[in-house]
Protein backbone atom coordinates (compact mmCIF):
# COMPACT_ATOMS: atom_id res chain seq x y z
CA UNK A 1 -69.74 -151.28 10.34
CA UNK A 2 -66.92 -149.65 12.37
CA UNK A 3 -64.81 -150.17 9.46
CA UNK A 4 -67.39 -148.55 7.32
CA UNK A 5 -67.49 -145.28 9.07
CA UNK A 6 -63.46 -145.30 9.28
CA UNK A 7 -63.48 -145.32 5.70
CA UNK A 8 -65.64 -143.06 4.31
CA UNK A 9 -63.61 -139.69 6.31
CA UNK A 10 -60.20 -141.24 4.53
CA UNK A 11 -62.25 -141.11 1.11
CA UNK A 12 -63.92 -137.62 1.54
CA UNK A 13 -60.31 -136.57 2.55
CA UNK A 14 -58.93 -138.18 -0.86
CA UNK A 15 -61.87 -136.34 -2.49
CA UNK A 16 -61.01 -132.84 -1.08
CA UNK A 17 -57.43 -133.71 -1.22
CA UNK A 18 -58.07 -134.15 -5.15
CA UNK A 19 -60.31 -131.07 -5.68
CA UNK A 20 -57.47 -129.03 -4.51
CA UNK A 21 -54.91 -130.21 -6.10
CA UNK A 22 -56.74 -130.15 -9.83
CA UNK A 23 -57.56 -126.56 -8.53
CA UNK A 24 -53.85 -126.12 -7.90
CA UNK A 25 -52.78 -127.84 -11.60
CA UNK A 26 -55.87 -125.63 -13.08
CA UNK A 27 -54.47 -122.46 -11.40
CA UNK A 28 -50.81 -123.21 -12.41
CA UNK A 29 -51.59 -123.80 -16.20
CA UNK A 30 -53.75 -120.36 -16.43
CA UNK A 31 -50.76 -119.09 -15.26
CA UNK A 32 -48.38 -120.34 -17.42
CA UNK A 33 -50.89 -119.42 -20.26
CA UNK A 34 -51.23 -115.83 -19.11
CA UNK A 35 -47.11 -116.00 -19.37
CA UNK A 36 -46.61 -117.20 -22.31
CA UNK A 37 -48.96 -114.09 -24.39
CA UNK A 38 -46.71 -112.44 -26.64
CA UNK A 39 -46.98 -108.54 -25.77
CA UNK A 40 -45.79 -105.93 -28.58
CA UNK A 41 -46.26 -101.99 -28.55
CA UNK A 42 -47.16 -100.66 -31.16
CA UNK A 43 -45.99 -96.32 -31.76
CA UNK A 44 -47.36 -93.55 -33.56
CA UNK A 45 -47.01 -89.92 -33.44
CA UNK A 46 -50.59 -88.50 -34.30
CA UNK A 47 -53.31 -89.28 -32.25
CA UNK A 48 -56.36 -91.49 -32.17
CA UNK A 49 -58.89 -91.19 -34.53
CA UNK A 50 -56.65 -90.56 -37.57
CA UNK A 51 -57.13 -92.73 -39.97
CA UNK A 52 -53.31 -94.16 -39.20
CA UNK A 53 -54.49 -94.76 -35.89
CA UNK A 54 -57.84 -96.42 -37.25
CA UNK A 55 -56.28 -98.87 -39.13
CA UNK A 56 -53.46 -99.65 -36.28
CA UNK A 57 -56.62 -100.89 -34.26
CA UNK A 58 -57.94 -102.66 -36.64
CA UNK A 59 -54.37 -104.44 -36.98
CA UNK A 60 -54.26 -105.20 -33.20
CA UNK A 61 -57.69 -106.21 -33.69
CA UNK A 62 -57.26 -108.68 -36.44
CA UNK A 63 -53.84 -110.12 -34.93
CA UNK A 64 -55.47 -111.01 -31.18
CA UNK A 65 -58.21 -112.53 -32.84
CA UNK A 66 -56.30 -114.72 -34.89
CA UNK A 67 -53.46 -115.53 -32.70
CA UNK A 68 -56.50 -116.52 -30.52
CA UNK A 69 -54.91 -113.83 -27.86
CA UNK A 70 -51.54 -115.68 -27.74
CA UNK A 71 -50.22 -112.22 -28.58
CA UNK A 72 -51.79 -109.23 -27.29
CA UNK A 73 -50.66 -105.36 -28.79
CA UNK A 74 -50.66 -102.54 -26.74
CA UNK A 75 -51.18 -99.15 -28.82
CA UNK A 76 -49.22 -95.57 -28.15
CA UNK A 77 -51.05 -93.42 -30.71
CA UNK A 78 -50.12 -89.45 -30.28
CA UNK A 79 -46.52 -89.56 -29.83
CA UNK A 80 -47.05 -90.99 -26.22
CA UNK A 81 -43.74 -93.23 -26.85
CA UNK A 82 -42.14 -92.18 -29.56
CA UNK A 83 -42.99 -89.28 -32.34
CA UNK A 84 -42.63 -88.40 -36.38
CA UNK A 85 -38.39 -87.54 -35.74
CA UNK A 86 -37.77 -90.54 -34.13
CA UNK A 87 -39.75 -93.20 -34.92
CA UNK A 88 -37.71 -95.80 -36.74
CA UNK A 89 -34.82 -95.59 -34.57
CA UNK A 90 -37.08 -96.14 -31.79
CA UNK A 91 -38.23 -98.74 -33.10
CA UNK A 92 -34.13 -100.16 -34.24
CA UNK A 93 -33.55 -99.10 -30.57
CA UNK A 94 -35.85 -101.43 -28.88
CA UNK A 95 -38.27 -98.57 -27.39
CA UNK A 96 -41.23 -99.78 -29.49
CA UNK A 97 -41.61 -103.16 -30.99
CA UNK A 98 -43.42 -101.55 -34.07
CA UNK A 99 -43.68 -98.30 -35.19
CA UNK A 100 -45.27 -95.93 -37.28
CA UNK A 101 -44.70 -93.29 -39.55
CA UNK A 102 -44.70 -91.47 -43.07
CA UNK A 103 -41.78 -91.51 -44.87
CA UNK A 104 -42.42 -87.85 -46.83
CA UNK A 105 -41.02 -86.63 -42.68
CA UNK A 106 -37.66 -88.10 -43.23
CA UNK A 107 -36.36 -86.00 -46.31
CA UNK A 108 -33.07 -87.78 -48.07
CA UNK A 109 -33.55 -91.04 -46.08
CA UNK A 110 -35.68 -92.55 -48.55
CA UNK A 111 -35.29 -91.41 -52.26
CA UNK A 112 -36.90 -93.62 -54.70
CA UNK A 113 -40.48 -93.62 -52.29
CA UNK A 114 -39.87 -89.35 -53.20
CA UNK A 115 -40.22 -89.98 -56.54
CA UNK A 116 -44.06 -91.72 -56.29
CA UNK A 117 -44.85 -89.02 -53.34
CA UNK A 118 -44.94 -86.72 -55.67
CA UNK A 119 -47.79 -85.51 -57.43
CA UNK A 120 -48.25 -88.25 -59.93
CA UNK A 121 -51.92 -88.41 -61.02
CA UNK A 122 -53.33 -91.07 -58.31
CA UNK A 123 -56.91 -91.08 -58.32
CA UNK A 124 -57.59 -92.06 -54.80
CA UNK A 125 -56.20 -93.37 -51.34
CA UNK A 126 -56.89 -97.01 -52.33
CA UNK A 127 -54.70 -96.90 -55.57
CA UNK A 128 -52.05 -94.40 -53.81
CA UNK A 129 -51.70 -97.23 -50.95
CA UNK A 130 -51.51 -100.61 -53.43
CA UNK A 131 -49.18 -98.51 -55.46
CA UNK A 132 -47.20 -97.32 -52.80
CA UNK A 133 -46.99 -101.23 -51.38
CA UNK A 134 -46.34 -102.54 -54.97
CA UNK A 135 -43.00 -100.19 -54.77
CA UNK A 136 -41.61 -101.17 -51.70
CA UNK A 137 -41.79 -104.83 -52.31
CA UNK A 138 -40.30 -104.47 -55.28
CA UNK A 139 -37.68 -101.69 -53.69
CA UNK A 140 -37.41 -102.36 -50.64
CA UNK A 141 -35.88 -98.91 -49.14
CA UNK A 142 -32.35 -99.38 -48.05
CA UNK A 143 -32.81 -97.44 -44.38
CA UNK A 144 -35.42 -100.66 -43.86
CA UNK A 145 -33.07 -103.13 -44.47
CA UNK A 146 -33.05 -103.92 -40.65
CA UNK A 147 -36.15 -103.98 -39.84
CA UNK A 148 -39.15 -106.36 -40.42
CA UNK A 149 -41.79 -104.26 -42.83
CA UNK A 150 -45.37 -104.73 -41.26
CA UNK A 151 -47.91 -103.09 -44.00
CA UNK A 152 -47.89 -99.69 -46.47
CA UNK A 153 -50.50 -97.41 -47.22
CA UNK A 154 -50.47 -94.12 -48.18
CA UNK A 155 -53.13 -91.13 -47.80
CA UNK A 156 -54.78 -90.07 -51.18
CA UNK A 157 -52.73 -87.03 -52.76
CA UNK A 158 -52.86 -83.37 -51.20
CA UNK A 159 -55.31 -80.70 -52.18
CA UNK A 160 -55.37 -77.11 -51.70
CA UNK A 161 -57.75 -75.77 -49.29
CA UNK A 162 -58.10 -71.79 -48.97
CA UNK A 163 -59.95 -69.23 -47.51
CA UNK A 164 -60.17 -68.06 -51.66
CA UNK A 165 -60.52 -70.05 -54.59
CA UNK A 166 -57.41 -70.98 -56.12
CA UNK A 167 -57.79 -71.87 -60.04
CA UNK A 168 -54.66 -70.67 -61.63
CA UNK A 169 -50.88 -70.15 -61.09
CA UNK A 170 -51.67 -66.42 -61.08
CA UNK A 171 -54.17 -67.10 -57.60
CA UNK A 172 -51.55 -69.11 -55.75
CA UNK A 173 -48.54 -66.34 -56.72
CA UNK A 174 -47.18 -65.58 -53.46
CA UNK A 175 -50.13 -67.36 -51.47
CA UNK A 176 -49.19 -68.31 -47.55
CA UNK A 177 -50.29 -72.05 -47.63
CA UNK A 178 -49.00 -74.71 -44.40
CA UNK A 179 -47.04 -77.13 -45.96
CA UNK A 180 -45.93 -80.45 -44.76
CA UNK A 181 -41.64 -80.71 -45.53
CA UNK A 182 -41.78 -82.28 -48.67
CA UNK A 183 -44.68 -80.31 -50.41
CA UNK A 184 -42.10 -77.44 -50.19
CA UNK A 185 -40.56 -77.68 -53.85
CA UNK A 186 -43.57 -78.74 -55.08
CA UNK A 187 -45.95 -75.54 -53.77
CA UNK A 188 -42.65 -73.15 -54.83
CA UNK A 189 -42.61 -74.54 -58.10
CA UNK A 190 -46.45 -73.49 -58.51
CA UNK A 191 -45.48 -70.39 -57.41
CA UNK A 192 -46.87 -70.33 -53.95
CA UNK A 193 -44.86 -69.48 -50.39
CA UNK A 194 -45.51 -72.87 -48.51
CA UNK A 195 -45.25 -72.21 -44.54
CA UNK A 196 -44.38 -75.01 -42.70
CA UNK A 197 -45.99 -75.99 -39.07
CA UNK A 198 -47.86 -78.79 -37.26
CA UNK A 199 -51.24 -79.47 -38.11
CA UNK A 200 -51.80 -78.39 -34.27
CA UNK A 201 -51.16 -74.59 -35.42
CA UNK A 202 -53.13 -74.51 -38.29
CA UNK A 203 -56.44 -72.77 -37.18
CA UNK A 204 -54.99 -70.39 -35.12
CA UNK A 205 -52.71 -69.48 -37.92
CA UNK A 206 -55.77 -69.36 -40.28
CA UNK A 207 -57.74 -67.05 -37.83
CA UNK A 208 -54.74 -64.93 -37.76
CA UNK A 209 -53.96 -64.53 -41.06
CA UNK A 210 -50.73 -65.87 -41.20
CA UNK A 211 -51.72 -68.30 -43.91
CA UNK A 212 -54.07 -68.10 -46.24
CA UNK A 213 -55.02 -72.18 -46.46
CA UNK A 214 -52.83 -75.13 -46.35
CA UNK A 215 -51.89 -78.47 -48.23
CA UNK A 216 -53.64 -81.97 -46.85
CA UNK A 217 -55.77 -84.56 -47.70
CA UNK A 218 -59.51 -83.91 -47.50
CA UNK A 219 -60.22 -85.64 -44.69
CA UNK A 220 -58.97 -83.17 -42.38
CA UNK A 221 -61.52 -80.74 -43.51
CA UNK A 222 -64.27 -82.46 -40.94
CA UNK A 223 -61.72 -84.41 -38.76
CA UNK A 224 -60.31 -80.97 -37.39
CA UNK A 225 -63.19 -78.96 -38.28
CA UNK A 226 -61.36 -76.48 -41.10
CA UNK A 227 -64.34 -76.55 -43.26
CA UNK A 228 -65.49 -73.63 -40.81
CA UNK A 229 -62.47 -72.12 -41.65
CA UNK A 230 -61.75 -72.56 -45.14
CA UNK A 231 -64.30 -72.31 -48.08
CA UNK A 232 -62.76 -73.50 -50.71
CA UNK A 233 -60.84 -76.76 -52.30
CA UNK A 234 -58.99 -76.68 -55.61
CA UNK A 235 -59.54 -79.87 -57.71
CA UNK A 236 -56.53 -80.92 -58.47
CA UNK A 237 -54.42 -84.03 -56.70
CA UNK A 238 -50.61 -82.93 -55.43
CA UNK A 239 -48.40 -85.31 -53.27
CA UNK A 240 -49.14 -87.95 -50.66
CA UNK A 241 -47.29 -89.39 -47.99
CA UNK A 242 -46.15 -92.77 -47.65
CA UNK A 243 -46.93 -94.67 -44.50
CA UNK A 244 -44.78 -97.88 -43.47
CA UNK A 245 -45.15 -99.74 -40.67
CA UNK A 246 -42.17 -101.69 -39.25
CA UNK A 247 -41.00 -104.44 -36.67
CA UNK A 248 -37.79 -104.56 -34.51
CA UNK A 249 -36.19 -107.35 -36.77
CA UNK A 250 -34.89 -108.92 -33.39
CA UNK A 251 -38.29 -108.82 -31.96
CA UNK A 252 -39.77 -110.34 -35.21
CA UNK A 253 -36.50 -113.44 -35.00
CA UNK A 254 -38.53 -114.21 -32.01
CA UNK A 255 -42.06 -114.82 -32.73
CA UNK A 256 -43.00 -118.44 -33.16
CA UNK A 257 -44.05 -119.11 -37.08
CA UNK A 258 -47.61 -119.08 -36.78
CA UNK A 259 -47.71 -115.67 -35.68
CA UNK A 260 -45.24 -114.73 -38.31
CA UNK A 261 -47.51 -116.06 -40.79
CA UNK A 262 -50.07 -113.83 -39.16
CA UNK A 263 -48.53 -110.70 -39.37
CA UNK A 264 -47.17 -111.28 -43.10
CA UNK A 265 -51.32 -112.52 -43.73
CA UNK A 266 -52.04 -108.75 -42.51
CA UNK A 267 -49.83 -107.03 -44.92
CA UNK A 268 -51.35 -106.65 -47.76
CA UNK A 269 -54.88 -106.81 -46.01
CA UNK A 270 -54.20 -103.48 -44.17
CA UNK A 271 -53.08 -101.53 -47.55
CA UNK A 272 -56.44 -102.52 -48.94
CA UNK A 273 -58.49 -102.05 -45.56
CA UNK A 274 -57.10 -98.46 -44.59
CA UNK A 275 -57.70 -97.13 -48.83
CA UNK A 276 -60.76 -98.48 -48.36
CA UNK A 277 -61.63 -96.10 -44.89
CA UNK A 278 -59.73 -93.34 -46.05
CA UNK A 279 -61.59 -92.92 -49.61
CA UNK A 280 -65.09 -93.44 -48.08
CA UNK A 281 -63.99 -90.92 -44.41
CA UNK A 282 -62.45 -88.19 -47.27
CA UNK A 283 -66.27 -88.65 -49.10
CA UNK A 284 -67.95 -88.50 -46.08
CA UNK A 285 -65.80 -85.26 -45.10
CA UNK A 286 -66.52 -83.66 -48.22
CA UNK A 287 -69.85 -84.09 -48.48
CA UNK A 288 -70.44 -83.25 -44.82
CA UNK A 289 -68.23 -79.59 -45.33
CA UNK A 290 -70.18 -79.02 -48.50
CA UNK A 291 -73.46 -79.76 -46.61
CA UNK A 292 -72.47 -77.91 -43.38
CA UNK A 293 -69.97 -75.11 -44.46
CA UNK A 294 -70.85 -74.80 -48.14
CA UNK A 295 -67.43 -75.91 -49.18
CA UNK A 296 -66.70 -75.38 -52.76
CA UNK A 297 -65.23 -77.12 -55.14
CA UNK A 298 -62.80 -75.34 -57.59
CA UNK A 299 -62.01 -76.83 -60.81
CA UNK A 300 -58.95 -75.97 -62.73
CA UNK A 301 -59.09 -75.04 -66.62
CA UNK A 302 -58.01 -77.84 -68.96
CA UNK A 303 -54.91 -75.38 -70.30
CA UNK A 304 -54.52 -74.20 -66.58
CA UNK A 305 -54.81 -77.99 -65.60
CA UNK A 306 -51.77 -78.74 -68.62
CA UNK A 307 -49.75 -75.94 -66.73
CA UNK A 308 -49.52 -77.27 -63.60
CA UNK A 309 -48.79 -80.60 -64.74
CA UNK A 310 -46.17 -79.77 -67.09
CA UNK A 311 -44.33 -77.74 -64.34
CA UNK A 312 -45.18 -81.00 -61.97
CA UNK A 313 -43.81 -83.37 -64.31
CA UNK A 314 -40.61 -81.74 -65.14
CA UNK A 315 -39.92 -81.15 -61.71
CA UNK A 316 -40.44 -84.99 -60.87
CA UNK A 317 -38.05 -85.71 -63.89
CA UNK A 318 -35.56 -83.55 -62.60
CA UNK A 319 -35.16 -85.05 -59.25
CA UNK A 320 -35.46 -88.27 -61.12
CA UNK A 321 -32.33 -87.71 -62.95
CA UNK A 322 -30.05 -86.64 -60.03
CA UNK A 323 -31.19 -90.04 -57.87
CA UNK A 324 -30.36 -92.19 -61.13
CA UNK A 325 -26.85 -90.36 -60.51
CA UNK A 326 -26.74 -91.22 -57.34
CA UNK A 327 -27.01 -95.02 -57.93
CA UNK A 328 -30.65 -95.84 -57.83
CA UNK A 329 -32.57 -97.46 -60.41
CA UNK A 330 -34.87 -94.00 -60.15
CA UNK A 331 -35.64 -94.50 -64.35
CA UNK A 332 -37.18 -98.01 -63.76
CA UNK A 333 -38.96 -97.14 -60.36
CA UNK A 334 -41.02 -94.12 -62.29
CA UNK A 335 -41.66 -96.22 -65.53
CA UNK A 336 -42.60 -99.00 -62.87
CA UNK A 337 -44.66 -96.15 -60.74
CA UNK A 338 -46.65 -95.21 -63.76
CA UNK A 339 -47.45 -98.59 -64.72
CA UNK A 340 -48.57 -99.27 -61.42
CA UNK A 341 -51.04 -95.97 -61.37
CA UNK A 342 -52.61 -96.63 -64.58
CA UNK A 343 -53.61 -100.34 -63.50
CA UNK A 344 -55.12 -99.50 -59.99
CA UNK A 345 -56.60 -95.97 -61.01
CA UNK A 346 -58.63 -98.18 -63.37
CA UNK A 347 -58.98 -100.80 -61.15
CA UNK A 348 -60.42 -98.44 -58.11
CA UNK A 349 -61.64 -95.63 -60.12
């Protein structure tokens, strides 16, 4: 008996004894788990809720969920680590793992993705962004040879949107419109004086008068609220802007290959998500201006229609010629371009 009660305190000790140290082992493995999550930021100069922005969630989304949180990405939307003028080197740099941005804000650093920004007939932001991804696989831009490309989209092209209908070259003669930098040929070629600014500036320069309207994808017109501002929008598509999304190549060298596999799995799954959002947000912004604001829809004459894409089309030949001179295979990327637009504006029509 005596040795009885001697030995059941040396066994409740083992017991205890045991319970802490599996609590110990238990602790120290959730640690080492918590330390070994991959953590990348991911940049971008315009802020949430922008359908860039939208479909970088979704991304960081998609890639926790199937990493099953081994990596974890921490967003900086609104230019809170790095904005439009310095985005890629940011990212070369090391201040941003991944970054953001629209190639149409870096004039002369990427010349053949010029040639499909401009206006080129796409019939929506769904064949503009398979296009658009289509090209840069097959020509891959030279100032992205060092870094790891992450997805492409583009926006759908640029409409006119004006405080008067615009219908002819005759109505935009002269006409103040914002621009973004590379619709500046394009709206002088038409005839118009483009103004350029931020987005920010736009409806105070609207109440003021110093522009009449501006050049942008649709969407804006209920995102931002213009459609109080502006009552028209001329039918006719003009250029779009490019978005890629790259890696820090170093950064991307040291992910382990099933997370590699992941991001490359996203690619082409983002391109066809973020077409997808922007085509049905631009209907929904349309319909909700028209319904709201009485937005109108101005359609161009089919001679006034051959005008403007005569003058479009020569322009976009033009510049075509002097990159061939310049070395790159300009000639094949627009036969290539076209190609590509006829397939996925009947494909996505």
């Amino acid at each position: 008996m005596k040795r009885l009660f001697v030995l059941i305190p040396l066994l409740l000790a083992a017991v205890i004894l045991g319970a802490c140290g599996s609590n110990g082992s238990e602790k120290s493995a959730s640690n080492k788990s918590k330390g070994d999550v991959i953590k990348l930021t991911y940049a971008f100069f315009a802020p949430a809720g922008t359908f860039p922005a939208v479909q970088m969630e979704e991304w960081k989304k998609r890639l926790e969920e199937r990493t099953d949180g081994k990596v974890e990405v921490e967003l900086f939307p609104g230019g809170t680590l790095l904005e439009a003028n310095n985005m890629y080197d940011g990212v070369a740099n090391g201040t941003a793992d991944i970054g953001l941005s629209s190639t149409s804000y870096e004039p002369g650093r990427f010349p053949l993705l010029a040639i499909s920004d401009m206006p080129s007939g796409y019939a929506n932001a769904k064949s503009a962004s398979h296009v658009a991804a289509d090209l840069v696989e097959k020509y891959p831009p030279e100032a992205l040879k060092d870094f790891k490309i992450i997805t492409t989209f583009a926006t759908e092209p640029a409409y006119i949107q004006s405080k008067k209908p615009i219908s002819s070259i005759g109505d935009l003669k002269g006409k103040q419109l914002r621009i973004a930098g590379a619709l500046t040929p394009i709206m002088e070629e038409l005839g118009a004086a483009p103004v350029g600014m931020s987005q920010a500036e736009v409806p105070e320069a609207l109440q003021t008068g110093v522009v009449e309207g501006y050049v942008s994808s649709r969407e804006i017109l209920k995102d931002t609220k213009l459609a109080e501002m502006v009552g028209y929008a001329t039918d006719y598509p003009l250029a779009l802007n490019t978005f890629i999304a790259v890696m820090n190549k170093d950064k991307w060298d040291s992910l382990p290959e099933d997370v590699q596999q992941a991001i490359d799995d996203l690619n082409r799954e983002m391109t066809e998500f973020t077409g997808d959002y922007l085509d049905n947000h631009v209907q929904e912004s349309i319909t909700w201006s028209q319904e709201t604001h009485d937005l109108e829809i101005v359609k161009l004459s089919e001679s006034e229609k051959k005008s403007w894409d005569e003058r479009l089309s020569k322009m976009q030949e033009e510049y075509v010629e002097k990159v061939e001179k310049d070395g790159q295979p300009a000639k094949e990327y627009l036969k290539d371009m076209r190609s590509l637009i006829e397939k996925y504006n009947e494909q996505f029509k």
